[in-house]
N, C-alpha and C. Protein backbone atom coordinates (compact mmCIF):
# COMPACT_ATOMS: atom_id res chain seq x y z
N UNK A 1 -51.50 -81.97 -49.91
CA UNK A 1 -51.23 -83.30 -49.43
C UNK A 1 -50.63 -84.10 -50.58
N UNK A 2 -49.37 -84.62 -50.63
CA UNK A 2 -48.42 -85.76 -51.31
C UNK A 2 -49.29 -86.81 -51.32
N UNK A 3 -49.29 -87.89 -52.80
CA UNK A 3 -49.56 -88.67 -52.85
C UNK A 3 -49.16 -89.75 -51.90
N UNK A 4 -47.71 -89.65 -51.65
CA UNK A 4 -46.82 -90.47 -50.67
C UNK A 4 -48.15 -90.75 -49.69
N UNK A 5 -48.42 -89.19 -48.61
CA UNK A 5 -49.33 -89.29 -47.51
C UNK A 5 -50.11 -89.35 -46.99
N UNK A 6 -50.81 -90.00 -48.02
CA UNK A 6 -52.79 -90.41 -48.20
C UNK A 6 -52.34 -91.57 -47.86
N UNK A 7 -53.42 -91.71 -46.26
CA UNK A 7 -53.60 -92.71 -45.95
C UNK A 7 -52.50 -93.59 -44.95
N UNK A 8 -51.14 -92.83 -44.94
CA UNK A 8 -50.18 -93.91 -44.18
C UNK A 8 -49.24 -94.50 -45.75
N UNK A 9 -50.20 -94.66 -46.99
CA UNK A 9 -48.79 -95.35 -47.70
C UNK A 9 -47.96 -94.42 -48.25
N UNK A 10 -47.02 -95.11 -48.61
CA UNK A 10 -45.70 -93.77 -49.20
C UNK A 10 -44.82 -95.08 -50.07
N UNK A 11 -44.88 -94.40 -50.97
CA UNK A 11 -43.97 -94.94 -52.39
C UNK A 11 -45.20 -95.62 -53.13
N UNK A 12 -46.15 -95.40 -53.19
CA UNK A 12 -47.16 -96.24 -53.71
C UNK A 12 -47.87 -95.44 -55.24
N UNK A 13 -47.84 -95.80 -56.14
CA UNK A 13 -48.21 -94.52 -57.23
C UNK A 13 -50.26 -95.01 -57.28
N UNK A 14 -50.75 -94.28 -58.22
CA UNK A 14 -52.11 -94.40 -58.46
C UNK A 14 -52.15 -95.90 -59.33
N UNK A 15 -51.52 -96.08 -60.28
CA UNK A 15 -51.72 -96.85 -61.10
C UNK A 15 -51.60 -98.39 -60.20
N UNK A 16 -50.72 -98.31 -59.65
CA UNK A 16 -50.45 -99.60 -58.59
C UNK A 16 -51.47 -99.73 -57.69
N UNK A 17 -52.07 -98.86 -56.94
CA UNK A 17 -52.97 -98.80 -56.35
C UNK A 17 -54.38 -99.34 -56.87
N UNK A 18 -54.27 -99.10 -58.00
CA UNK A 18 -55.79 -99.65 -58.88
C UNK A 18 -55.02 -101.28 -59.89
N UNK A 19 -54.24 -101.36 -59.98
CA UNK A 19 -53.60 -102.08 -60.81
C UNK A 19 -54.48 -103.39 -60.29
N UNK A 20 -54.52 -103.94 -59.46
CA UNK A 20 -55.88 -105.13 -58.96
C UNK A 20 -57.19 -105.54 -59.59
N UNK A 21 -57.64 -103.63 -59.75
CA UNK A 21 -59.19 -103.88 -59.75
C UNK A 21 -58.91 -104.30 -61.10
N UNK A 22 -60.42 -105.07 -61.30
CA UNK A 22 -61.14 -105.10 -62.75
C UNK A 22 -62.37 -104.25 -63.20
N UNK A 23 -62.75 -104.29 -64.46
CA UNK A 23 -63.42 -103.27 -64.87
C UNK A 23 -64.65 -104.52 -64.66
N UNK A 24 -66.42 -103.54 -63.94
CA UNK A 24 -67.04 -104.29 -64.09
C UNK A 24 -68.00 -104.26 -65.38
N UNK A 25 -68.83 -105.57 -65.57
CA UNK A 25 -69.27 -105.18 -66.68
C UNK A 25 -71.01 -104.89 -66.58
N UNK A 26 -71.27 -103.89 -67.42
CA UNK A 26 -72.74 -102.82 -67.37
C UNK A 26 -73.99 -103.77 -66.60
N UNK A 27 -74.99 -103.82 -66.19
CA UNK A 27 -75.69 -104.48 -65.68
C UNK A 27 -77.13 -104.45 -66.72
N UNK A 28 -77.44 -105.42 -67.04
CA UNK A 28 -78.21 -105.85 -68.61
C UNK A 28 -79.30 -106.54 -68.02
N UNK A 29 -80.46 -106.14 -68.49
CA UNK A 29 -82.21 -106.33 -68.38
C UNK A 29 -82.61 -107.06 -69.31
N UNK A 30 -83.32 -108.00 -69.27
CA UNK A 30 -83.76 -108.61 -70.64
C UNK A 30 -85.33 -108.12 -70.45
N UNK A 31 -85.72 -107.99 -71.68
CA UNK A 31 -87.23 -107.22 -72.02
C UNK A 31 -87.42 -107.73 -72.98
N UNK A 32 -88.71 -107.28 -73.58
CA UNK A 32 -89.55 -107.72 -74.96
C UNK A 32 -90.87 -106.42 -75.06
N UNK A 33 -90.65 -106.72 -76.29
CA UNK A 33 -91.40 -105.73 -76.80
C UNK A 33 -93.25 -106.08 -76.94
N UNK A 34 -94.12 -105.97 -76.60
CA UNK A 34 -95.35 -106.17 -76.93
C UNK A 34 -96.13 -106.00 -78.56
N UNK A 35 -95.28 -104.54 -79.14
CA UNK A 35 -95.57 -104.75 -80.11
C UNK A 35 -95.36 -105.21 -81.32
N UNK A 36 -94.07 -105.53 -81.22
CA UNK A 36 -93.09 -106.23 -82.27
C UNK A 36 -92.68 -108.18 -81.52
N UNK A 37 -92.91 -107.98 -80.41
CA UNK A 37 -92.77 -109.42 -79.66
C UNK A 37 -91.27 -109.75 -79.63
N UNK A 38 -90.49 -108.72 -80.07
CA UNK A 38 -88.70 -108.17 -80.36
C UNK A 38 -88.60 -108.88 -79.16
N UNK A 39 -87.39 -109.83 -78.23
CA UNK A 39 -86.52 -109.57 -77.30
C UNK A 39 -85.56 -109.37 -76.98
N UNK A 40 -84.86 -108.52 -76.75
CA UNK A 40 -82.93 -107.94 -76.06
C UNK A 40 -83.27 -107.57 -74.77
N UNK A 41 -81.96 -107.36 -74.82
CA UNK A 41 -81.32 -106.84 -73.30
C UNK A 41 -81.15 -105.04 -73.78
N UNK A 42 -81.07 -104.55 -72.68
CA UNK A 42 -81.14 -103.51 -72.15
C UNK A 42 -80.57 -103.27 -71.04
N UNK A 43 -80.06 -101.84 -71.46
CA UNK A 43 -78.38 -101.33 -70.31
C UNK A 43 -79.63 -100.71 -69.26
N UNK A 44 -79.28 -100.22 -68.26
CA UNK A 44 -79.75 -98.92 -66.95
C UNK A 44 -80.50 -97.80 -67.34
N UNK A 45 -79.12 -97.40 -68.40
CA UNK A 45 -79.05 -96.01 -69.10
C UNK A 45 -81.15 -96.33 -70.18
N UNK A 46 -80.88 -97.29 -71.19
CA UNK A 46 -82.57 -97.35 -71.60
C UNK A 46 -83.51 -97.28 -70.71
N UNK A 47 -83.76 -97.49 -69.60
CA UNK A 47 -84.90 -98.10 -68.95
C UNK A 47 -85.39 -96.59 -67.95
N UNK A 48 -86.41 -96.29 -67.52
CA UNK A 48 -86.94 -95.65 -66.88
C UNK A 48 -87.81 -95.99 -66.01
N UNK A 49 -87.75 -95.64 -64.39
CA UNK A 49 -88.41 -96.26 -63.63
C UNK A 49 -89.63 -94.95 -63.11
N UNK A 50 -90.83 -95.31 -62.64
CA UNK A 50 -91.57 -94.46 -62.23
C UNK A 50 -92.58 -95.45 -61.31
N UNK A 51 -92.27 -94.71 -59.90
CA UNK A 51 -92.95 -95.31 -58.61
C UNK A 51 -94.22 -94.39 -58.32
N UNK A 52 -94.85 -94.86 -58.22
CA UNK A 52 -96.05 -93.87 -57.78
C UNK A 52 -96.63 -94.48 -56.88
N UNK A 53 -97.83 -94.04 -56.20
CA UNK A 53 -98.30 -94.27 -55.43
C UNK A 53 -99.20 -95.37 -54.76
N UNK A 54 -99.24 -95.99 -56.12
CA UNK A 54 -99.63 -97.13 -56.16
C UNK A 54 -99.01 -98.50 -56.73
N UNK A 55 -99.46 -99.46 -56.53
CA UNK A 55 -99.05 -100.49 -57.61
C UNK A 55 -99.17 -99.89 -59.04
N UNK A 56 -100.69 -99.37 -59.39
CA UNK A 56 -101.18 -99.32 -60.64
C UNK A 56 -100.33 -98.40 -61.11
N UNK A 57 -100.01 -97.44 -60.46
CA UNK A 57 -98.75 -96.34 -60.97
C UNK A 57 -97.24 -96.21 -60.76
N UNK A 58 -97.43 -97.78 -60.15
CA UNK A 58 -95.42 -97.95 -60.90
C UNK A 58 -95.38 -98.43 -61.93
N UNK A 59 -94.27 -97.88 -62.79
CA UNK A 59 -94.24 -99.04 -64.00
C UNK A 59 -92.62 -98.34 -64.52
N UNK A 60 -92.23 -99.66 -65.32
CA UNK A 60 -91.08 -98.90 -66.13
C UNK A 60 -91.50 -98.98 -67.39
N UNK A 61 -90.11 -98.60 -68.28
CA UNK A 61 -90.83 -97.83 -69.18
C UNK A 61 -89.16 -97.77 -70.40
N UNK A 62 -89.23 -97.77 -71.86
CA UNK A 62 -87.87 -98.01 -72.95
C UNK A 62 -88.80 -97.56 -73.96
N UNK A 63 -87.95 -97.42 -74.84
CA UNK A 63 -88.07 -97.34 -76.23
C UNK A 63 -87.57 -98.67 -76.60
N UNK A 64 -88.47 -99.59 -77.92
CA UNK A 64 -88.08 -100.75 -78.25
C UNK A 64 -87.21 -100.56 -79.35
N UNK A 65 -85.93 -101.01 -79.29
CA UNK A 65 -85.01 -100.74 -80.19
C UNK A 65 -85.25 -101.54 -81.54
N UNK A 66 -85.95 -102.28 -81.32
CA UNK A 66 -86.24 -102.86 -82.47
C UNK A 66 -87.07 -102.56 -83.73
N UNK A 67 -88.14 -102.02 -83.09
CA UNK A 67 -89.40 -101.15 -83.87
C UNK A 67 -89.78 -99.49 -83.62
N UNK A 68 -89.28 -99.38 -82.45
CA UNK A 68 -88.87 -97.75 -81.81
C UNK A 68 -90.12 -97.60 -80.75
N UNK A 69 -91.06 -98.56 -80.53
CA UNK A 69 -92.36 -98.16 -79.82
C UNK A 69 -91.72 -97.80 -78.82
N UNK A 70 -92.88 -97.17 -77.77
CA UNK A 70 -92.79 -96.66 -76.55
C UNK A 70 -93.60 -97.47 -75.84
N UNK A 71 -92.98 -98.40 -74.65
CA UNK A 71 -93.41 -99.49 -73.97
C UNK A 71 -93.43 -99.10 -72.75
N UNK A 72 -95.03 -99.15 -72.09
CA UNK A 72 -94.81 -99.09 -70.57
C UNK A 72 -95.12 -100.02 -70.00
N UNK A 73 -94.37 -101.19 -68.85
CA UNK A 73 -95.12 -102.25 -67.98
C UNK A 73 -95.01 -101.52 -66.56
N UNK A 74 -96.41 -102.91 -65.94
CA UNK A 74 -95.98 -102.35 -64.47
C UNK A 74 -94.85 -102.74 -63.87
N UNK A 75 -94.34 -102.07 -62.54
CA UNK A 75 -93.16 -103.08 -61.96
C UNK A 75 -93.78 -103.10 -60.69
N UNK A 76 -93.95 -104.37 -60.22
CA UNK A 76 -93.99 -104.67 -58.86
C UNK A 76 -93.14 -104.68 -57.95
N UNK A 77 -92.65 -105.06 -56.64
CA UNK A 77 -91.74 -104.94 -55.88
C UNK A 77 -90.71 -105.51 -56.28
N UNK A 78 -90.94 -106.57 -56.80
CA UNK A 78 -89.61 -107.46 -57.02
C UNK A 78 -88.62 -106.25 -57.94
N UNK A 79 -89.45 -105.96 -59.59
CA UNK A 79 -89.12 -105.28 -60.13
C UNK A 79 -88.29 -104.10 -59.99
N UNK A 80 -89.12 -103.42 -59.02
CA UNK A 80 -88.53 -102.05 -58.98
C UNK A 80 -87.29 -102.08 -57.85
N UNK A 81 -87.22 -103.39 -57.10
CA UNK A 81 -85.99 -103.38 -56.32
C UNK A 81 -84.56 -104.21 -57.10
N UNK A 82 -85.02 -104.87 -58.50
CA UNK A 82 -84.18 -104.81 -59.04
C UNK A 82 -83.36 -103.62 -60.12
N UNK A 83 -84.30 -103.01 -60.83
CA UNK A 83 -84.12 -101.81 -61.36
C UNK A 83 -83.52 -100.61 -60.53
N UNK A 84 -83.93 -100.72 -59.94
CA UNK A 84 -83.26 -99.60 -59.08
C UNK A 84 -81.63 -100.17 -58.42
N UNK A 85 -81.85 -101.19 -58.08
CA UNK A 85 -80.28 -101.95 -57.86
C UNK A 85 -79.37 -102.15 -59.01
N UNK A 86 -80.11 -102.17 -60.20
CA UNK A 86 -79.48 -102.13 -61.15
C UNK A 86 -78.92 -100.85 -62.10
N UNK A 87 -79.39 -99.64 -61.10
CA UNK A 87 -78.97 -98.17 -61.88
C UNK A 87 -80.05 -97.48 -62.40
N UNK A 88 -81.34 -98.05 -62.59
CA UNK A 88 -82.24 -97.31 -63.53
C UNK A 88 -82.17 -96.28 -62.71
N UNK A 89 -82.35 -95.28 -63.40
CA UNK A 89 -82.69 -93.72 -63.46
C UNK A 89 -84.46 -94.26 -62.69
N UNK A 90 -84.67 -93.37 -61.28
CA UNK A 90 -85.93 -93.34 -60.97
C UNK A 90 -87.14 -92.27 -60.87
N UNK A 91 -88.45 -91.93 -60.62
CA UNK A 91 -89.13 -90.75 -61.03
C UNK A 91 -89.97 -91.17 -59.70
N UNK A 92 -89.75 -90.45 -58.54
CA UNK A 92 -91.16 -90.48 -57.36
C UNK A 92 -92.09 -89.89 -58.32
N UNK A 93 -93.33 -90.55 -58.30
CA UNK A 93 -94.50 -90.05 -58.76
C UNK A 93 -95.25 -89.63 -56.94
N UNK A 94 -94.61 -89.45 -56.35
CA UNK A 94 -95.38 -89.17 -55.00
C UNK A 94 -94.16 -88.89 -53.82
N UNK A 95 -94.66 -88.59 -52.75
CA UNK A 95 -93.92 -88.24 -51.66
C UNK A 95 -94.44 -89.30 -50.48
N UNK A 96 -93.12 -89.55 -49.83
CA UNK A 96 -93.23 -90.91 -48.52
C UNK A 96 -94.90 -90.70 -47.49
């Protein structure tokens, strides 16, 4: 299949076709550290989500870039429906 005939257009190249969009930009968490009291932002890619079966066993979860600890909070609903909208990488700790 010709580029021309994707879709119905013809004379249209790739670059023109995207030439519109914009690039979006990463989606950024603000956190703090408990043990250093550090606060930044944080990309998708840092953050780790883990749902379990309970409240008590959701929580997310980084390395603090600041001091290197290993930080776990809980996430409640609000939380974990932003994290997850926001790309975090997720972990069922359970089945539906």
């Amino acid at each position: 299949m010709s580029e021309s005939s994707v879709s119905g257009v013809r004379g249209m190249s790739v670059a023109a076709a995207f030439a519109g969009m914009r690039s979006v930009a990463p989606v950024v968490f603000k956190a703090g550290c408990p043990d250093c009291r550090g606060s930044f932002e944080l990309t998708a890619g840092a953050l780790r989500l883990a749902i379990g079966a309970t409240s008590r066993s959701t929580f997310y979860s980084f390395t603090c870039p600041d001091c290197g600890a290993a930080v776990r909070k809980p996430a409640g609903e609000r939380i974990v429906e932003l994290l997850t909208g926001g790309g975090v990488r997720t972990l069922r700790l359970h089945t539906p």
